[in-house]
Protein backbone atom coordinates (compact mmCIF):
# COMPACT_ATOMS: atom_id res chain seq x y z
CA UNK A 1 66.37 -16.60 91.06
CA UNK A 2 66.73 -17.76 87.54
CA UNK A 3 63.58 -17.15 85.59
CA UNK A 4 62.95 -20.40 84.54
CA UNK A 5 62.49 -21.74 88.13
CA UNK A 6 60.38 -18.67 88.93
CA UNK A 7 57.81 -19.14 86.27
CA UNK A 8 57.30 -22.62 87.77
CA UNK A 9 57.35 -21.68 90.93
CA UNK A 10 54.54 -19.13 89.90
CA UNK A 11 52.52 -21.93 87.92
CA UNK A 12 52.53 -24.29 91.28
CA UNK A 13 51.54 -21.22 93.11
CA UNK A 14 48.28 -20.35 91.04
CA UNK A 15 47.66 -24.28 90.22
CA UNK A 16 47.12 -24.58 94.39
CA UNK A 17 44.87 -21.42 94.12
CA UNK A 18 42.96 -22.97 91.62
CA UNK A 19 42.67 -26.31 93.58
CA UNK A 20 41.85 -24.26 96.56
CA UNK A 21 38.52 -22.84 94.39
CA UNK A 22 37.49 -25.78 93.81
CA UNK A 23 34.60 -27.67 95.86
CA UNK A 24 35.95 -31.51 95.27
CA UNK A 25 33.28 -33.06 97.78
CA UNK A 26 30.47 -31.51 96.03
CA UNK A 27 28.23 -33.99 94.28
CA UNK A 28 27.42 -33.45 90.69
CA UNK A 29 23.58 -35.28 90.80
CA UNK A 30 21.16 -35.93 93.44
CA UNK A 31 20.65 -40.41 94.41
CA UNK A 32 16.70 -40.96 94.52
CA UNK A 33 14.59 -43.28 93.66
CA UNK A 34 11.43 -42.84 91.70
CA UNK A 35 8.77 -44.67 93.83
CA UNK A 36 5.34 -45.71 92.26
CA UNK A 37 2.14 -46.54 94.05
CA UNK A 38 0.91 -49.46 92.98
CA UNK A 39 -3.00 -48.12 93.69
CA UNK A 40 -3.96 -46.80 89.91
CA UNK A 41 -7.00 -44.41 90.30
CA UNK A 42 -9.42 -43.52 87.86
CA UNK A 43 -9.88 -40.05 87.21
CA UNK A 44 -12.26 -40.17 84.20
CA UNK A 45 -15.32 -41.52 85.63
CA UNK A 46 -17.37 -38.38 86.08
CA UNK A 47 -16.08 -36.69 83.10
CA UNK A 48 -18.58 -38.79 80.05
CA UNK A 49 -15.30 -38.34 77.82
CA UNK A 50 -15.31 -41.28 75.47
CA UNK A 51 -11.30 -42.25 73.84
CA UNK A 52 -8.96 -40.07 76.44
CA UNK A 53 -6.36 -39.15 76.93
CA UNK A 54 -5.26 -39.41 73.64
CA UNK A 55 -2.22 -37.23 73.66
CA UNK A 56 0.18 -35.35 76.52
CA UNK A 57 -1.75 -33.40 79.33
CA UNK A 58 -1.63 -30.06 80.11
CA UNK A 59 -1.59 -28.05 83.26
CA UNK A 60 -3.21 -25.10 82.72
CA UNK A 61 -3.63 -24.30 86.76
CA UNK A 62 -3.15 -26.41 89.88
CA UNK A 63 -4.08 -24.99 92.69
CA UNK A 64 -5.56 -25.90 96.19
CA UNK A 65 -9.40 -25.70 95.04
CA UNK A 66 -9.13 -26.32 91.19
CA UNK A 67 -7.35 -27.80 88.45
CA UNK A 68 -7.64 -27.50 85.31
CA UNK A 69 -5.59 -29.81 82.52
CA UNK A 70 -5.88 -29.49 78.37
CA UNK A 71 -5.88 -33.02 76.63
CA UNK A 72 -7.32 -34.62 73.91
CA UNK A 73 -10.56 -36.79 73.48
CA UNK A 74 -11.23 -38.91 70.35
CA UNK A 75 -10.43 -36.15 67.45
CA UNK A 76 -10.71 -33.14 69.77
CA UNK A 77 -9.10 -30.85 72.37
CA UNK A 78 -10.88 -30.60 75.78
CA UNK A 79 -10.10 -28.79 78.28
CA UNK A 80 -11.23 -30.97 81.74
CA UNK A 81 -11.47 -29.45 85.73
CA UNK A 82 -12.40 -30.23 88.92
CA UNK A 83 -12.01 -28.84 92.71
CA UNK A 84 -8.64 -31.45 92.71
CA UNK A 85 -7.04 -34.42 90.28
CA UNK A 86 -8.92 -37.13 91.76
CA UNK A 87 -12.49 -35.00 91.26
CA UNK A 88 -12.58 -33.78 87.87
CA UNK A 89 -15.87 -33.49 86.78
CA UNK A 90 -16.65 -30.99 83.98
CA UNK A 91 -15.49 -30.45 80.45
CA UNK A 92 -15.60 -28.28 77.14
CA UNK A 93 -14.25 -28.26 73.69
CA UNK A 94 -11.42 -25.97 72.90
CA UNK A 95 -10.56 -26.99 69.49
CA UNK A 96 -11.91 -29.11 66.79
CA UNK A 97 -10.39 -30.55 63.27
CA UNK A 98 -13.13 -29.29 60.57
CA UNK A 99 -13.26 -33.09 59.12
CA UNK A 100 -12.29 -32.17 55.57
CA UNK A 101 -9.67 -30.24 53.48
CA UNK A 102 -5.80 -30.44 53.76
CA UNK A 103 -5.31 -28.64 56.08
CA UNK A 104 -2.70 -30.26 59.17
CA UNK A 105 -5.12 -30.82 61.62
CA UNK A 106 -7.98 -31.87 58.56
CA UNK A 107 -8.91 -35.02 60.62
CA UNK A 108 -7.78 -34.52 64.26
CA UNK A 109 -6.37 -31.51 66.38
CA UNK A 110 -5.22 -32.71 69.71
CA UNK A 111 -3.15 -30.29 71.88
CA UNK A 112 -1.52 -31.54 75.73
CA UNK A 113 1.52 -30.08 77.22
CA UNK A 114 1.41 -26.72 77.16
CA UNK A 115 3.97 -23.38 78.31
CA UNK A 116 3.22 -19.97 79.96
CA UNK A 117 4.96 -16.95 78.98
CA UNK A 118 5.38 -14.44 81.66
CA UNK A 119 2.90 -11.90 80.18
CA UNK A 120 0.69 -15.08 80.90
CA UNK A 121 0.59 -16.02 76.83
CA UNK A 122 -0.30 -19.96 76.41
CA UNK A 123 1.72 -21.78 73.60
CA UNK A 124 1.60 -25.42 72.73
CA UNK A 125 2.18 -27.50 69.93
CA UNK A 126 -0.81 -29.41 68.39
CA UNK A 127 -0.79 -33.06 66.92
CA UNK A 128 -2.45 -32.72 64.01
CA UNK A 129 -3.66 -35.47 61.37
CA UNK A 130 -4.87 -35.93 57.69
CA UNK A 131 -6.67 -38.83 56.92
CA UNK A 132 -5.71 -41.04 53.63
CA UNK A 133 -8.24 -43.88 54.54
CA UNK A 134 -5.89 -45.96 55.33
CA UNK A 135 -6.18 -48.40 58.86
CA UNK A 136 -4.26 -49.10 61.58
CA UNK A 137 -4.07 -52.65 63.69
CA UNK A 138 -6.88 -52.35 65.68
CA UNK A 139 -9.20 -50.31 63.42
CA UNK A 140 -8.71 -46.98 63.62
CA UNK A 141 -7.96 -44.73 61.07
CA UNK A 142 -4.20 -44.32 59.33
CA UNK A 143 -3.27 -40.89 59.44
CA UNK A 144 -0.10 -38.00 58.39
CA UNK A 145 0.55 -36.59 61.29
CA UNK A 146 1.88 -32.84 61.45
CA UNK A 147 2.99 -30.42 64.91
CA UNK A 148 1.57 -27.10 64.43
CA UNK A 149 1.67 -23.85 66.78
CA UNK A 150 -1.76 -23.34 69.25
CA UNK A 151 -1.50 -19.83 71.00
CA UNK A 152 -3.88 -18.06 73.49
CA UNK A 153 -3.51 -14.60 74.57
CA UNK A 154 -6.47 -14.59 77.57
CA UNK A 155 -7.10 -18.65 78.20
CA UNK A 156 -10.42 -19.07 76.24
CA UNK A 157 -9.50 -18.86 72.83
CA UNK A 158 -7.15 -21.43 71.18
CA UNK A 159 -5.77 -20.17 67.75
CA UNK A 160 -3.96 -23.31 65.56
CA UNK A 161 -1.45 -22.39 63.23
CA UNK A 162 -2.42 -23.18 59.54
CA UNK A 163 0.87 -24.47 58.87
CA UNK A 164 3.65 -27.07 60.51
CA UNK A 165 5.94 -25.56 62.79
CA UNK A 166 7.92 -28.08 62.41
CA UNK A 167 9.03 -29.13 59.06
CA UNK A 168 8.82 -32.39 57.38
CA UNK A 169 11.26 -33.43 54.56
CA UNK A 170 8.57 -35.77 53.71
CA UNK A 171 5.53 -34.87 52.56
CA UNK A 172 1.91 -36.23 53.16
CA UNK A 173 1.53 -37.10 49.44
CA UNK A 174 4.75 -39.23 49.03
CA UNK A 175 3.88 -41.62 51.84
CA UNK A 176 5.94 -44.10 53.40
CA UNK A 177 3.91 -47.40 53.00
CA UNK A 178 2.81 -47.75 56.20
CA UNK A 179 -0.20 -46.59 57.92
CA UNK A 180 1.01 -43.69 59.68
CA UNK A 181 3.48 -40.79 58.56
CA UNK A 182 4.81 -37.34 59.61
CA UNK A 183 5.73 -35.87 62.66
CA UNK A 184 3.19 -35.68 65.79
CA UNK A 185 2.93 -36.77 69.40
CA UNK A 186 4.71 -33.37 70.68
CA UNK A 187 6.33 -32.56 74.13
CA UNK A 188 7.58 -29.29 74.61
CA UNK A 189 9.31 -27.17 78.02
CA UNK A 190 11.27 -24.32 78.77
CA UNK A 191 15.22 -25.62 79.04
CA UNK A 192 16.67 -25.04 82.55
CA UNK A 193 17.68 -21.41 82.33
CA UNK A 194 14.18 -20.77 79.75
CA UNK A 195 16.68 -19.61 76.83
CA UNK A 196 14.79 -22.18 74.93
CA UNK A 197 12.01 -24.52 73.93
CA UNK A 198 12.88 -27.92 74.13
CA UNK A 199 10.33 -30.02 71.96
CA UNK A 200 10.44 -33.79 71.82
CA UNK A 201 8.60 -35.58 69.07
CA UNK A 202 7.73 -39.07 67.29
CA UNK A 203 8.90 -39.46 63.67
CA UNK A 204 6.47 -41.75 61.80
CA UNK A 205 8.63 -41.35 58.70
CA UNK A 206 10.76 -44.43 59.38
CA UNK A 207 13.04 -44.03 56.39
CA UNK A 208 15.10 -46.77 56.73
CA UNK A 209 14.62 -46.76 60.61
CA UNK A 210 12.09 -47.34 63.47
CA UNK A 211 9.39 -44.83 65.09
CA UNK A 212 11.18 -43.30 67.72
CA UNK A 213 11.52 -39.98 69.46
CA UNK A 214 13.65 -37.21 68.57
CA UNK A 215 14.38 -33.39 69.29
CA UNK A 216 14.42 -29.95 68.28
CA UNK A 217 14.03 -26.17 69.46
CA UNK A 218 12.76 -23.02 68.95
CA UNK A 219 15.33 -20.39 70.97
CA UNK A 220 13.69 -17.26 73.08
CA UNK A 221 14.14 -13.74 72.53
CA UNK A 222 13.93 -11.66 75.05
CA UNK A 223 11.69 -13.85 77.23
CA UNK A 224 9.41 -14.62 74.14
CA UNK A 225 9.49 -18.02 72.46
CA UNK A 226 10.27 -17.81 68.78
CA UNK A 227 8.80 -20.09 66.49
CA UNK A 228 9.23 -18.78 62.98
CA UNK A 229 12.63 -21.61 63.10
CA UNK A 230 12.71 -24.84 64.18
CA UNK A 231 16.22 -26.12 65.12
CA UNK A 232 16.77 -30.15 64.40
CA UNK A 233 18.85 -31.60 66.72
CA UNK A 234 21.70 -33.96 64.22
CA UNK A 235 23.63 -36.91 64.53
CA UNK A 236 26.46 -34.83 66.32
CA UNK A 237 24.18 -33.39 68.65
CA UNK A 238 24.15 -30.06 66.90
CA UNK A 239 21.29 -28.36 66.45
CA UNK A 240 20.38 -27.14 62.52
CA UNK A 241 18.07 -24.98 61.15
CA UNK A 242 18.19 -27.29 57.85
CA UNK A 243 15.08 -29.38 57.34
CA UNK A 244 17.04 -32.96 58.02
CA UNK A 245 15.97 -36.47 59.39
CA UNK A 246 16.45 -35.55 62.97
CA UNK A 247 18.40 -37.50 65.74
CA UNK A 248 16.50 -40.17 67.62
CA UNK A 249 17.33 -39.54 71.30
CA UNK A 250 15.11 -42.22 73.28
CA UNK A 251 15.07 -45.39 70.74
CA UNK A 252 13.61 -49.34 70.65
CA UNK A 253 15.63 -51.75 68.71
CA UNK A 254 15.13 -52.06 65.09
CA UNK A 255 12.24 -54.93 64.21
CA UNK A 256 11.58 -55.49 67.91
CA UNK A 257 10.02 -52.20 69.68
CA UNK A 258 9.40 -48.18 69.10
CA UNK A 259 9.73 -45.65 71.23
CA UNK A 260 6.82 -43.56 71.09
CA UNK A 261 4.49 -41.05 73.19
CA UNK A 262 6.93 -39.11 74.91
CA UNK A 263 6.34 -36.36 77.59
CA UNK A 264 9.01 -34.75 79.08
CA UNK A 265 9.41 -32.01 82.56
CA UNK A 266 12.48 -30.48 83.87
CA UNK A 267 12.77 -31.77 87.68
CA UNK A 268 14.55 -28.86 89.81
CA UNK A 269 14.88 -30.66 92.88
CA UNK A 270 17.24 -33.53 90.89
CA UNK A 271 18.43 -30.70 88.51
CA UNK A 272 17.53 -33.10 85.71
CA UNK A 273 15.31 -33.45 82.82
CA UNK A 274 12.65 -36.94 83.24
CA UNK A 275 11.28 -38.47 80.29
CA UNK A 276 7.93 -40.63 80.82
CA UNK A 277 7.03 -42.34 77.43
CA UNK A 278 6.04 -46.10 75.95
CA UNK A 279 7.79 -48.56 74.47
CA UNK A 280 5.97 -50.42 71.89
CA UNK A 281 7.58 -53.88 71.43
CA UNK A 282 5.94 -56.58 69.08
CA UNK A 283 6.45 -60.19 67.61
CA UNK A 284 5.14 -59.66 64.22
CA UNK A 285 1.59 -58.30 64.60
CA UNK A 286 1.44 -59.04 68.04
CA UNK A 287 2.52 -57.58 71.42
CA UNK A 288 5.54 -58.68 72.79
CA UNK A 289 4.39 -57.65 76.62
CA UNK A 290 6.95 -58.33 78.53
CA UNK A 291 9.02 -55.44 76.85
CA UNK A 292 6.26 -52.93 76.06
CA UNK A 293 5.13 -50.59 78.35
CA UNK A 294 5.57 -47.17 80.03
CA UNK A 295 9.13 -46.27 80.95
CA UNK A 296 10.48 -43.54 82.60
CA UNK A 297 14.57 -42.17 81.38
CA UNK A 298 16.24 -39.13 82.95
CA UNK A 299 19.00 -36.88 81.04
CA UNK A 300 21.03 -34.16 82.40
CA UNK A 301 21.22 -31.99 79.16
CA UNK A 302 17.80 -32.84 77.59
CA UNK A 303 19.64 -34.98 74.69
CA UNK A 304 21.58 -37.95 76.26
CA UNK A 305 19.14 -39.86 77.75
CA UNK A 306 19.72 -43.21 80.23
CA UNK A 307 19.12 -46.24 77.71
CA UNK A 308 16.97 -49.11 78.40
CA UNK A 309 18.06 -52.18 80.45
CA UNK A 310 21.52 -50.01 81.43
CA UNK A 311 20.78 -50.54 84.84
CA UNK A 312 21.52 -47.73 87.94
CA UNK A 313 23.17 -44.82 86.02
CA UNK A 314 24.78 -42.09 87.73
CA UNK A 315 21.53 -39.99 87.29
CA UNK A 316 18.93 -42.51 88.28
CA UNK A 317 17.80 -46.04 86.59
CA UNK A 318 15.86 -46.27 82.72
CA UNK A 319 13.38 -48.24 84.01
CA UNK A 320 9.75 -49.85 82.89
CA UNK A 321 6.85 -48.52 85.31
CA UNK A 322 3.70 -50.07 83.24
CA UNK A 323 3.60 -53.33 82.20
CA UNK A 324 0.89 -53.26 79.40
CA UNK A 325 1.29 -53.35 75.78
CA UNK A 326 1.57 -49.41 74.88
CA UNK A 327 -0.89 -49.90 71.49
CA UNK A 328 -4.33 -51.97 70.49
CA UNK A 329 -3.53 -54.56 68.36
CA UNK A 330 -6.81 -55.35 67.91
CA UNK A 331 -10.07 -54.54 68.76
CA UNK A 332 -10.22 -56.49 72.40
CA UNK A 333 -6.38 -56.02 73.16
CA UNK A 334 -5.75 -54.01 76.43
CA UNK A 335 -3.29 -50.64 76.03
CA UNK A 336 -1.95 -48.22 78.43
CA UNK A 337 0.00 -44.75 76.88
CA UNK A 338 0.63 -41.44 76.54
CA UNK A 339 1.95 -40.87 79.92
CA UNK A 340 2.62 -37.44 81.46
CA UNK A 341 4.01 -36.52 84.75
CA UNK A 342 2.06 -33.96 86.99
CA UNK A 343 4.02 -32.44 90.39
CA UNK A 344 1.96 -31.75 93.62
CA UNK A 345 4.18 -30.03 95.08
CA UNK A 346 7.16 -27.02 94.70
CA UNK A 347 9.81 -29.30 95.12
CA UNK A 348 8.39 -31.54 92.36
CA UNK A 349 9.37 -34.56 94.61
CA UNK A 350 5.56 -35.98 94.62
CA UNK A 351 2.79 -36.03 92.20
CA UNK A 352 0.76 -38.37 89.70
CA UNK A 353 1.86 -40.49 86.87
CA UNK A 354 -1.14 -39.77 84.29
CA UNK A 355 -1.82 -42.37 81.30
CA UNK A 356 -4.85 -43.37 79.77
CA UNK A 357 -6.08 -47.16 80.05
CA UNK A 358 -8.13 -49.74 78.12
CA UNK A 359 -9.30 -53.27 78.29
CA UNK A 360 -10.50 -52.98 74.54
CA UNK A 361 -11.22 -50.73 71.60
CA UNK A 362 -14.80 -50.95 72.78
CA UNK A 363 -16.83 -47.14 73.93
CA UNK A 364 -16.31 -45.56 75.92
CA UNK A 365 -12.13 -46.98 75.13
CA UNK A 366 -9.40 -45.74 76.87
CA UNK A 367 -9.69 -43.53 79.89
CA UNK A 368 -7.33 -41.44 81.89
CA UNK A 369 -5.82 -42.88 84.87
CA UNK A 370 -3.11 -41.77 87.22
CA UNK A 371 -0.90 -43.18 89.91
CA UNK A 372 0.70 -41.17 92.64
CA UNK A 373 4.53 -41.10 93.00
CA UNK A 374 7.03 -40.12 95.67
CA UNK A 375 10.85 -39.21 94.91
CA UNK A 376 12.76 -40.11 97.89
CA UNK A 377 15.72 -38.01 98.01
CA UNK A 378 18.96 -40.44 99.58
């Protein structure tokens, strides 16, 4: 046979093999829908926590007979439990800001989300904040904000990191000219395979641009986190160990609305990464409410996320589930935010959308709620 003909014949041969190999009616994402009770519940009432939750919330056990969740409350950490979610009823301090000093976490130390290493080591990421007397709308108080490290090696003791673990190429005495600066507001998981710590974050730098959320890293070594360098994620969705103005993955538009307050879980059932976080839309000094709210987005790599009003996407619909503006404007203006998402279940297709809620800036102010939520698998 002449050789030429022979090497195609070989190529059509292998090219069928290959074709063979390959499952062509297997679906690359999971159709659900993300169903909301309407019901909200409120799981504060027997707690006599005044300005909660004021950050992420953390699962530090669920079990049959007792939960237990890390949050913040006015300028501390608390750590709240109960025999279930829907009868918490005791609380302590785990970590307070000394109310002076420079320090990151001078004014306010507020840890949520947290991880579990599989020596049973606790790591989260703090928001911490540094007062420069300046005020917000609605009265309270203008802050830097900075993420710093939180460990705990038996459950009971919380150690904060002196520093920023995550770098800020602006710095607290430069300013920005608006109320509110830095880095805070942190989310952080293990990636799918745990090869790294995903961390999602709100830049209150602005520069030229919004307050919106963005990401980073820290990689794992050997089953143990590393977070001696942060990794930026860039504008070509690189990740950098250079101290840059990061990428904003989940965005408002410019002069209209900020996305802000985000919390993030990796869903194994729908083998994707869901977002819960607010939008913050305003006309002027005033809330535009029939944008803000809490929204939920879903992303199958952690850092192209489903945009707002894009309708059904191929992995699920970016859609509002709150309808509530997502700051206080003022003193008697009604807020819902910082939501998290809590599973009830191993397949993590039910569980409770937790926010907190207020009708005004009034004590005891906003209090954590939570609505229950059903994926329904198509």
């Amino acid at each position: 046979m002449n050789i030429k003909y022979l090497y195609i014949f070989l190529i059509i041969i292998f090219s069928c093999n290959e074709i063979d190999n390959v499952n062509i009616s297997e679906p690359e994402y999971v159709k659900f829908n993300f169903n909301l009770e309407n019901e909200t519940k409120i799981l504060s009432q027997n707690l006599d926590l005044s300005y909660f939750n004021d950050i992420t919330i953390g699962v530090k056990n669920f079990s049959e007979n007792n939960v237990t969740l890390i949050t913040a409350s006015n300028v501390k950490t608390v750590e709240i439990s109960g025999s279930n979610i829907e009868n918490l009823n005791s609380h302590k301090v785990i970590l307070s800001p000394p109310g002076e000093g420079e320090s990151p976490y001078a004014n306010y130390i507020g840890l949520g989300q947290i991880i579990k290493t599989k020596t049973n080591k606790i790591y989260g990421l703090y928001h911490g904040e540094w007062h420069d007397g300046s005020v917000l709308p609605g009265g309270t108080p203008g802050f830097y904000a900075s993420i710093g490290l939180i460990s705990s090696n038996d459950g009971i003791s919380y150690n904060p990191s002196s520093e920023a673990v995550i770098p800020n190429y602006i710095s607290k005495e430069e300013g920005n000219g608006a109320g509110d600066g830095g880095y805070g507001e942190p989310s952080m998981l293990y990636s799918k395979d745990s090869s790294e710590i995903f961390v999602y974050y709100v830049d209150h730098n602005r520069n030229n641009r919004g307050v919106n959320i963005c990401m980073g890293k820290f990689n794992v070594n050997n089953t143990e986190p590393d977070f001696n360098t942060f990794y930026f994620l860039n504008e070509n969705k690189e990740f950098t160990s250079s101290i840059i103005k990061g990428k904003e993955v989940v965005y408002g538009e410019e002069g209209k609305s900020d996305a802000i307050f985000p919390h993030v879980t990796y869903n194994k059932t729908l083998d994707l990464y869901i977002m819960v976080y607010n939008l913050n839309a305003f006309n002027g000094n005033n809330c535009n409410l029939s944008q803000s709210g809490i929204y939920i987005s879903y992303s199958k790599n952690g850092k192209d996320w489903t945009k707002l009003n894009g309708g059904q996407s191929f992995i699920g619909e970016s859609k509002k589930l709150i309808n509530d503006c997502s700051i206080p404007f003022n003193q008697n203006s009604s807020f819902s935010w910082h939501p998290s998402i809590i599973y009830t279940n191993n397949d993590q297709t039910k569980g409770y959308l937790l926010y907190s809620k207020a009708s005004s800036l009034s004590y005891p102010g906003h209090q954590l709620v939570g609505s229950k939520f059903v994926i329904e698998i198509e």
